[in-house]
C-alpha atoms as a PDB file:
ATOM      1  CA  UNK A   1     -11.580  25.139   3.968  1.00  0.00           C
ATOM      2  CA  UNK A   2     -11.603  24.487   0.277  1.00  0.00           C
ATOM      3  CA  UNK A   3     -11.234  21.781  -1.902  1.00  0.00           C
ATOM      4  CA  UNK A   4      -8.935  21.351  -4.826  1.00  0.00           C
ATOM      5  CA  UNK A   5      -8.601  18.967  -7.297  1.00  0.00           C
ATOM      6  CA  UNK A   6      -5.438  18.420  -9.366  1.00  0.00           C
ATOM      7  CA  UNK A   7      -5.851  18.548 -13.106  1.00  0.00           C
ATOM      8  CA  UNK A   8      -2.831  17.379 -14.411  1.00  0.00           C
ATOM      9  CA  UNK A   9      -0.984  14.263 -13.326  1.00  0.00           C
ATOM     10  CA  UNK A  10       1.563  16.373 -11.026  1.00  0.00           C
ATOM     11  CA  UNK A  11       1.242  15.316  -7.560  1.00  0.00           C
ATOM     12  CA  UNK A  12       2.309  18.039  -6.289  1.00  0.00           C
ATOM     13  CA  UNK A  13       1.077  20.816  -3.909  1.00  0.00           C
ATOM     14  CA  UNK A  14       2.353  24.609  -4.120  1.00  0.00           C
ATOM     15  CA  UNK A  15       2.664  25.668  -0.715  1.00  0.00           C
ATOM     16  CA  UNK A  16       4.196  28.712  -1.692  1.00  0.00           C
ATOM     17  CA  UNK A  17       1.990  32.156  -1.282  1.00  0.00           C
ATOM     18  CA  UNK A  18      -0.698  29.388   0.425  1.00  0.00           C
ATOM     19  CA  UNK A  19      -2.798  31.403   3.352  1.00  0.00           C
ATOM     20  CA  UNK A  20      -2.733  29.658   6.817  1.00  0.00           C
ATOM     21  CA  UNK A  21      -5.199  27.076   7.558  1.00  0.00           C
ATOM     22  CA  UNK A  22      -6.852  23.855   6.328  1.00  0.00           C
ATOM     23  CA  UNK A  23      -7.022  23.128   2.839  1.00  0.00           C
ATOM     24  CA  UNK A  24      -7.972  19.921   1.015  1.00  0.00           C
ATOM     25  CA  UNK A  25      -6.504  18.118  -2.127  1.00  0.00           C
ATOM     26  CA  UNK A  26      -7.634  15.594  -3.989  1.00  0.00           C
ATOM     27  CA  UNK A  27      -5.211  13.791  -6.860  1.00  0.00           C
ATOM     28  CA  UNK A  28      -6.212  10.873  -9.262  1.00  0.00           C
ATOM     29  CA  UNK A  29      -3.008   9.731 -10.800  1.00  0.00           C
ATOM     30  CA  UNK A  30      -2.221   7.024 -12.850  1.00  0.00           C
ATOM     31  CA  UNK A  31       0.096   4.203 -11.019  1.00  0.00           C
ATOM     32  CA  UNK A  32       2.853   5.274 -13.784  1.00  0.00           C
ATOM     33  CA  UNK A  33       3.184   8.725 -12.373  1.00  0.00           C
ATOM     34  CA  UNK A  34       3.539   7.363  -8.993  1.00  0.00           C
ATOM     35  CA  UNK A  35       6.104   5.100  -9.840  1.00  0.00           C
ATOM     36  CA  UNK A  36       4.238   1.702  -9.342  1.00  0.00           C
ATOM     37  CA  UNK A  37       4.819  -0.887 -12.000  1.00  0.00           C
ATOM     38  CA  UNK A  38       2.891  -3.376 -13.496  1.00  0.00           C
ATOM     39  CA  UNK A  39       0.845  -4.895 -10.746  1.00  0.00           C
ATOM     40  CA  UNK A  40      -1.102  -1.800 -10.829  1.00  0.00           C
ATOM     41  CA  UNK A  41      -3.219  -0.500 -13.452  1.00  0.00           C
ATOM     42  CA  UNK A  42      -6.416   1.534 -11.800  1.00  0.00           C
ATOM     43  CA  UNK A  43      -5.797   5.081 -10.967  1.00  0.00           C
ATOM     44  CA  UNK A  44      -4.218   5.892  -7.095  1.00  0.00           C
ATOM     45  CA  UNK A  45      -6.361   8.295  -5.561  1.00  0.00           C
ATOM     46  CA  UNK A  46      -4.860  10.415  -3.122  1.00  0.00           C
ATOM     47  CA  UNK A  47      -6.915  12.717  -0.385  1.00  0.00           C
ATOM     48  CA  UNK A  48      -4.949  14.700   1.114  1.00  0.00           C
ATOM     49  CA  UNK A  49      -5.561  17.965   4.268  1.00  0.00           C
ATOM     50  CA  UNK A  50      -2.864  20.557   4.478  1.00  0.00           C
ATOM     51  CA  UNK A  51      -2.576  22.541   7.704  1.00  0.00           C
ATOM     52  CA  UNK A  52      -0.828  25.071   7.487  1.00  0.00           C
ATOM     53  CA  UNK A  53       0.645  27.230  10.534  1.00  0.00           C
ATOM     54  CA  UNK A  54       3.614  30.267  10.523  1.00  0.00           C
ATOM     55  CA  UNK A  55       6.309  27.432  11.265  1.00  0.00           C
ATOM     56  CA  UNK A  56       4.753  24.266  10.165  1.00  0.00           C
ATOM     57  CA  UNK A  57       2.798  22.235   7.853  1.00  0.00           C
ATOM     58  CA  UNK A  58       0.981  19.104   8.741  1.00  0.00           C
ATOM     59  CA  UNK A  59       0.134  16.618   6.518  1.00  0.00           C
ATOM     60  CA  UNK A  60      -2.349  14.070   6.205  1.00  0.00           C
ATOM     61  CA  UNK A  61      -2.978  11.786   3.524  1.00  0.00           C
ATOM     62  CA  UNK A  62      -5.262   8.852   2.230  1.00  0.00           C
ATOM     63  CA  UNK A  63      -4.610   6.494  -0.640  1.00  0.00           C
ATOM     64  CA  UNK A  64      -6.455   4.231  -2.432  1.00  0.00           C
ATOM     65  CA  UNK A  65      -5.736   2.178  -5.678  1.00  0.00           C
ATOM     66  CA  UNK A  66      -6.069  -1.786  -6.214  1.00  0.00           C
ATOM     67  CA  UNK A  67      -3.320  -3.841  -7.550  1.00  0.00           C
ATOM     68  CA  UNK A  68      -3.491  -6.975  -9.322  1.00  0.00           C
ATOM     69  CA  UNK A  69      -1.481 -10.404  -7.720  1.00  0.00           C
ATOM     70  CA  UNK A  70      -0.956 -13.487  -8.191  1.00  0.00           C
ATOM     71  CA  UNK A  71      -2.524 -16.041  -5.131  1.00  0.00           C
ATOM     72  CA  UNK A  72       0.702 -17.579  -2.794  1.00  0.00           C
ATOM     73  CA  UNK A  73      -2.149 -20.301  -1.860  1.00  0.00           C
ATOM     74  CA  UNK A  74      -3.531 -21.556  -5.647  1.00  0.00           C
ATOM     75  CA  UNK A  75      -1.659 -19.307  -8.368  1.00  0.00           C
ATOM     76  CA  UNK A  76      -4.735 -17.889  -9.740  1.00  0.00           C
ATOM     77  CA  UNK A  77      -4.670 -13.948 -10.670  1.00  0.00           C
ATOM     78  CA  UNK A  78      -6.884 -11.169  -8.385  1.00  0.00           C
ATOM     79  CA  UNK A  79      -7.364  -7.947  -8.169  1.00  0.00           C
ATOM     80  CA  UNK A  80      -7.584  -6.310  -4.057  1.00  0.00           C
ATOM     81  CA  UNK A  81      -8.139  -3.156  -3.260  1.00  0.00           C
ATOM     82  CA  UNK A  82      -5.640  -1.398  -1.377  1.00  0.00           C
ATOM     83  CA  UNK A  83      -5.047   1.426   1.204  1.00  0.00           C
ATOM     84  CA  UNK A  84      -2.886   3.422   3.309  1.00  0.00           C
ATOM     85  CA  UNK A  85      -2.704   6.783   5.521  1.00  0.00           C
ATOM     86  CA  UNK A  86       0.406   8.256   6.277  1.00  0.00           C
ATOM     87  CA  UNK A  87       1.020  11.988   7.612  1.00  0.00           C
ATOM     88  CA  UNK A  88       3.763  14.114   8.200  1.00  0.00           C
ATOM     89  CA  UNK A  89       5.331  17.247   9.829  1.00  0.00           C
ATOM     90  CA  UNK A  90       6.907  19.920   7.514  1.00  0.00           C
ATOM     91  CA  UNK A  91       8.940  22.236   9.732  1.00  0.00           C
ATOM     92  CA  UNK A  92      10.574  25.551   8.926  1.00  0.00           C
ATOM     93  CA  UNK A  93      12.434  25.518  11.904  1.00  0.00           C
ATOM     94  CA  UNK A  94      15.071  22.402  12.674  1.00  0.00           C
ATOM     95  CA  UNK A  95      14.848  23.209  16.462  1.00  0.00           C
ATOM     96  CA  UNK A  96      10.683  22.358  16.473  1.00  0.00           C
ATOM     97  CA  UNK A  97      11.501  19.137  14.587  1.00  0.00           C
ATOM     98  CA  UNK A  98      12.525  17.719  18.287  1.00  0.00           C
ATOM     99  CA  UNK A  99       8.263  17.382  19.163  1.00  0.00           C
ATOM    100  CA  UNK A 100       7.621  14.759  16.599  1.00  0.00           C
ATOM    101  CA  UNK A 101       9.029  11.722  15.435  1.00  0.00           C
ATOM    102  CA  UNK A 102      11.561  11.658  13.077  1.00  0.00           C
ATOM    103  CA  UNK A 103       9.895   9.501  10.694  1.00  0.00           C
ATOM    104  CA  UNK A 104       7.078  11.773  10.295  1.00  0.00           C
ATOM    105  CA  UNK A 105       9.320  15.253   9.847  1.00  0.00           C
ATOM    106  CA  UNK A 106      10.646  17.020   6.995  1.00  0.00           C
ATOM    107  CA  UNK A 107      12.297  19.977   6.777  1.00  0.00           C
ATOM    108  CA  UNK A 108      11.498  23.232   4.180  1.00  0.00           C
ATOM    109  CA  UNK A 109      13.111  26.400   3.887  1.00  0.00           C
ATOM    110  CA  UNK A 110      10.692  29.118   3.167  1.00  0.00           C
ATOM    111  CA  UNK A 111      11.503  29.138  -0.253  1.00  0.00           C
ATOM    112  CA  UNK A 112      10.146  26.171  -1.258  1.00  0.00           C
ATOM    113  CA  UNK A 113       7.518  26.137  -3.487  1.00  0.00           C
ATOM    114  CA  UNK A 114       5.961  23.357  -3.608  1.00  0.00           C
ATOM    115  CA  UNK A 115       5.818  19.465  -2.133  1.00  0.00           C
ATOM    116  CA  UNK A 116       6.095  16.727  -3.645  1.00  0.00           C
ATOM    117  CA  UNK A 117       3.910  13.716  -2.762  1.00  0.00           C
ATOM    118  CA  UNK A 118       4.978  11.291  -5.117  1.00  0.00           C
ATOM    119  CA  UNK A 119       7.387   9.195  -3.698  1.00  0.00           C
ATOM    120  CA  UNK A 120       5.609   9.066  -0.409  1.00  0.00           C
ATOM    121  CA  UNK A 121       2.019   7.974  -1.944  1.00  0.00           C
ATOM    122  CA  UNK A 122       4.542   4.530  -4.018  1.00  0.00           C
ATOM    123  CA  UNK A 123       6.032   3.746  -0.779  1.00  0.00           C
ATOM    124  CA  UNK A 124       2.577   3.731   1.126  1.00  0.00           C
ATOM    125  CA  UNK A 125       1.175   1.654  -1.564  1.00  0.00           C
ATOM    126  CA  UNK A 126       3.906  -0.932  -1.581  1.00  0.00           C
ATOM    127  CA  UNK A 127       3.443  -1.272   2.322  1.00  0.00           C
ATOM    128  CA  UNK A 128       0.105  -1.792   2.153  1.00  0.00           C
ATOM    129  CA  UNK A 129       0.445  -4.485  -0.202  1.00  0.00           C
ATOM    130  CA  UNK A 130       0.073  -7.774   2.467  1.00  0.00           C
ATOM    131  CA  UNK A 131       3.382 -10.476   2.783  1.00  0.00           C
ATOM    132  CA  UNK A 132       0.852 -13.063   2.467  1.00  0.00           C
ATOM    133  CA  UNK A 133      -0.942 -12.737  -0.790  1.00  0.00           C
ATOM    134  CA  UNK A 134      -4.254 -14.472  -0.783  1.00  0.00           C
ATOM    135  CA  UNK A 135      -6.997 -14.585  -3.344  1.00  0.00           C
ATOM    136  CA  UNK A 136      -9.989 -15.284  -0.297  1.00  0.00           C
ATOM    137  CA  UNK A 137      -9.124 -16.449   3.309  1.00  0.00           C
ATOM    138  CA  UNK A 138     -10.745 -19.530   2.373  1.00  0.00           C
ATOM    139  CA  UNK A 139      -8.443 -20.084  -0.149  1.00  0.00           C
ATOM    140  CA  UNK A 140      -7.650 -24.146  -0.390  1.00  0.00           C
ATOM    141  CA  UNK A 141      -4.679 -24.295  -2.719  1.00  0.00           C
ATOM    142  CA  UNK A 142      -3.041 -26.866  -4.920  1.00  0.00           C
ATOM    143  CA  UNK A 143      -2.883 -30.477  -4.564  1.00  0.00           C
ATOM    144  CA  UNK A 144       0.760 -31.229  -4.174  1.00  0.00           C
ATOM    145  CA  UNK A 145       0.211 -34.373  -6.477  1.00  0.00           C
ATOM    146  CA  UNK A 146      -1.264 -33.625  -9.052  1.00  0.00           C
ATOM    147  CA  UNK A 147      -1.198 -29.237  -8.798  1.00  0.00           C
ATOM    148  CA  UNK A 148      -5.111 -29.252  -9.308  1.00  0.00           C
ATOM    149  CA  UNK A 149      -6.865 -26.530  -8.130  1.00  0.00           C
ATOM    150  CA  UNK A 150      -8.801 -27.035  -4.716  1.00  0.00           C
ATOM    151  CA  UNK A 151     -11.075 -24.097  -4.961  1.00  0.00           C
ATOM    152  CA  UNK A 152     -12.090 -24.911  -8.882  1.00  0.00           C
ATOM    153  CA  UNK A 153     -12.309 -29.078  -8.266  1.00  0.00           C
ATOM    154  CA  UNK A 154     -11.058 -31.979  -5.972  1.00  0.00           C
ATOM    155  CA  UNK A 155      -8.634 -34.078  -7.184  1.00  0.00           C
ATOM    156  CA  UNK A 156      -8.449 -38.055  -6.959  1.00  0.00           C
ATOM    157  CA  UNK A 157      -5.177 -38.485  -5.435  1.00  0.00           C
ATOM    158  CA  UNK A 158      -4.625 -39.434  -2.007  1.00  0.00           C
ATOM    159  CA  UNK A 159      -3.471 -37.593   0.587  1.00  0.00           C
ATOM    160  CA  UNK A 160      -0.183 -38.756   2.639  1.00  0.00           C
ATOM    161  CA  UNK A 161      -0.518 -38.175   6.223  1.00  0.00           C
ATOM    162  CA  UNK A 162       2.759 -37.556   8.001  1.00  0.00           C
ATOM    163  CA  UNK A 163       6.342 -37.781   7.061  1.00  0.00           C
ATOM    164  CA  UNK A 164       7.177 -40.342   4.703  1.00  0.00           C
ATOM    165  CA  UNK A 165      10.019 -41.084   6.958  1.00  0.00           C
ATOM    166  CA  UNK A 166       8.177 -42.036   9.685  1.00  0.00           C
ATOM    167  CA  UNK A 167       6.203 -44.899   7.569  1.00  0.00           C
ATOM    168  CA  UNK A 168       7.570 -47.603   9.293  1.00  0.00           C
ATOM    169  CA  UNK A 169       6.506 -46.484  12.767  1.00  0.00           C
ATOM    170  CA  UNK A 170       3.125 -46.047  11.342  1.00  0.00           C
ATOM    171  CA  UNK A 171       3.198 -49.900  10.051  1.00  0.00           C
ATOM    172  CA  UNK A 172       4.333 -50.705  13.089  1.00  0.00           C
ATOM    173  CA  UNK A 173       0.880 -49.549  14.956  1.00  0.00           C
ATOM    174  CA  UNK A 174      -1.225 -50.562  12.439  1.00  0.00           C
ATOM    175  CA  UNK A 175       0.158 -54.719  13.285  1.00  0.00           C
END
């Protein structure tokens, strides 16, 4: 087993003339190269094992960057670290294809030279970005009076419990 490391920002690896077995790759590119846009702005780094067999290659690869959001909770600006594993099948041979998933398959002819990781390493990135951006779970928010931040100071307003609509009911229990 031996392990390379990528010198250029190419995320690429030549498969062509590559002997049989396990080999390791290891990619730092910057979040340009990958496609990702201004959210990110530390390198992606990308470790990835190559097996590869007479009508196969499998594929399995780790990435790791940290993006920069914006908190859903209190609007203040973070930075979270981020990261994914995703693998995949390269077959030679449409008729072995039928094992696996077809998610995790792609197909090669044997003269390709080389694949590409690129657009596989943005998606995984994007997906591991959560729905829910949060700067901490404890995250308090705004005040929806006054928009002060809960987590920085607390605010003087009051705070309305219920619906608004259902004020006179509440009147009524409090006679």
């Amino acid at each position: 087993m031996k392990r390379v490391k990528n010198v250029n920002d190419k995320v690429k690896i030549r498969i062509s003339g590559l002997s049989n077995g396990l080999h390791e790759y290891h990619f730092s590119a910057e979040p340009t190269v990958i496609g990702l846009e201004n959210n990110f702005q530390q390198p992606v780094e990308i470790d990835a094992q190559l097996d590869k067999a007479t009508h196969q290659i499998y594929l399995k690869a780790d990435v790791q960057t940290s993006g920069n959001f914006q908190c859903d909770r209190c609007l203040d600006d973070f930075a979270q670290e981020l990261s994914a594993s995703y693998r995949v099948f390269y077959m030679y041979n449409n008729n072995e294809g039928a094992k696996f998933p077809p998610e995790e398959i792609r197909f090669v002819t044997s003269d390709t030279i080389d694949i590409d990781l690129t657009d596989d390493v943005c998606q995984m990135v994007l997906l591991s970005v959560p729905l829910k951006l949060l700067c901490t779970e404890e995250c308090k928010g705004l005040c929806p009076h006054c928009g002060s931040n809960w987590n920085h100071n607390l605010c003087d307003c009051k705070e309305e419990i219920g619906d608004p609509r259902l004020q006179g009911l509440q009147d009524l229990l409090h006679n």
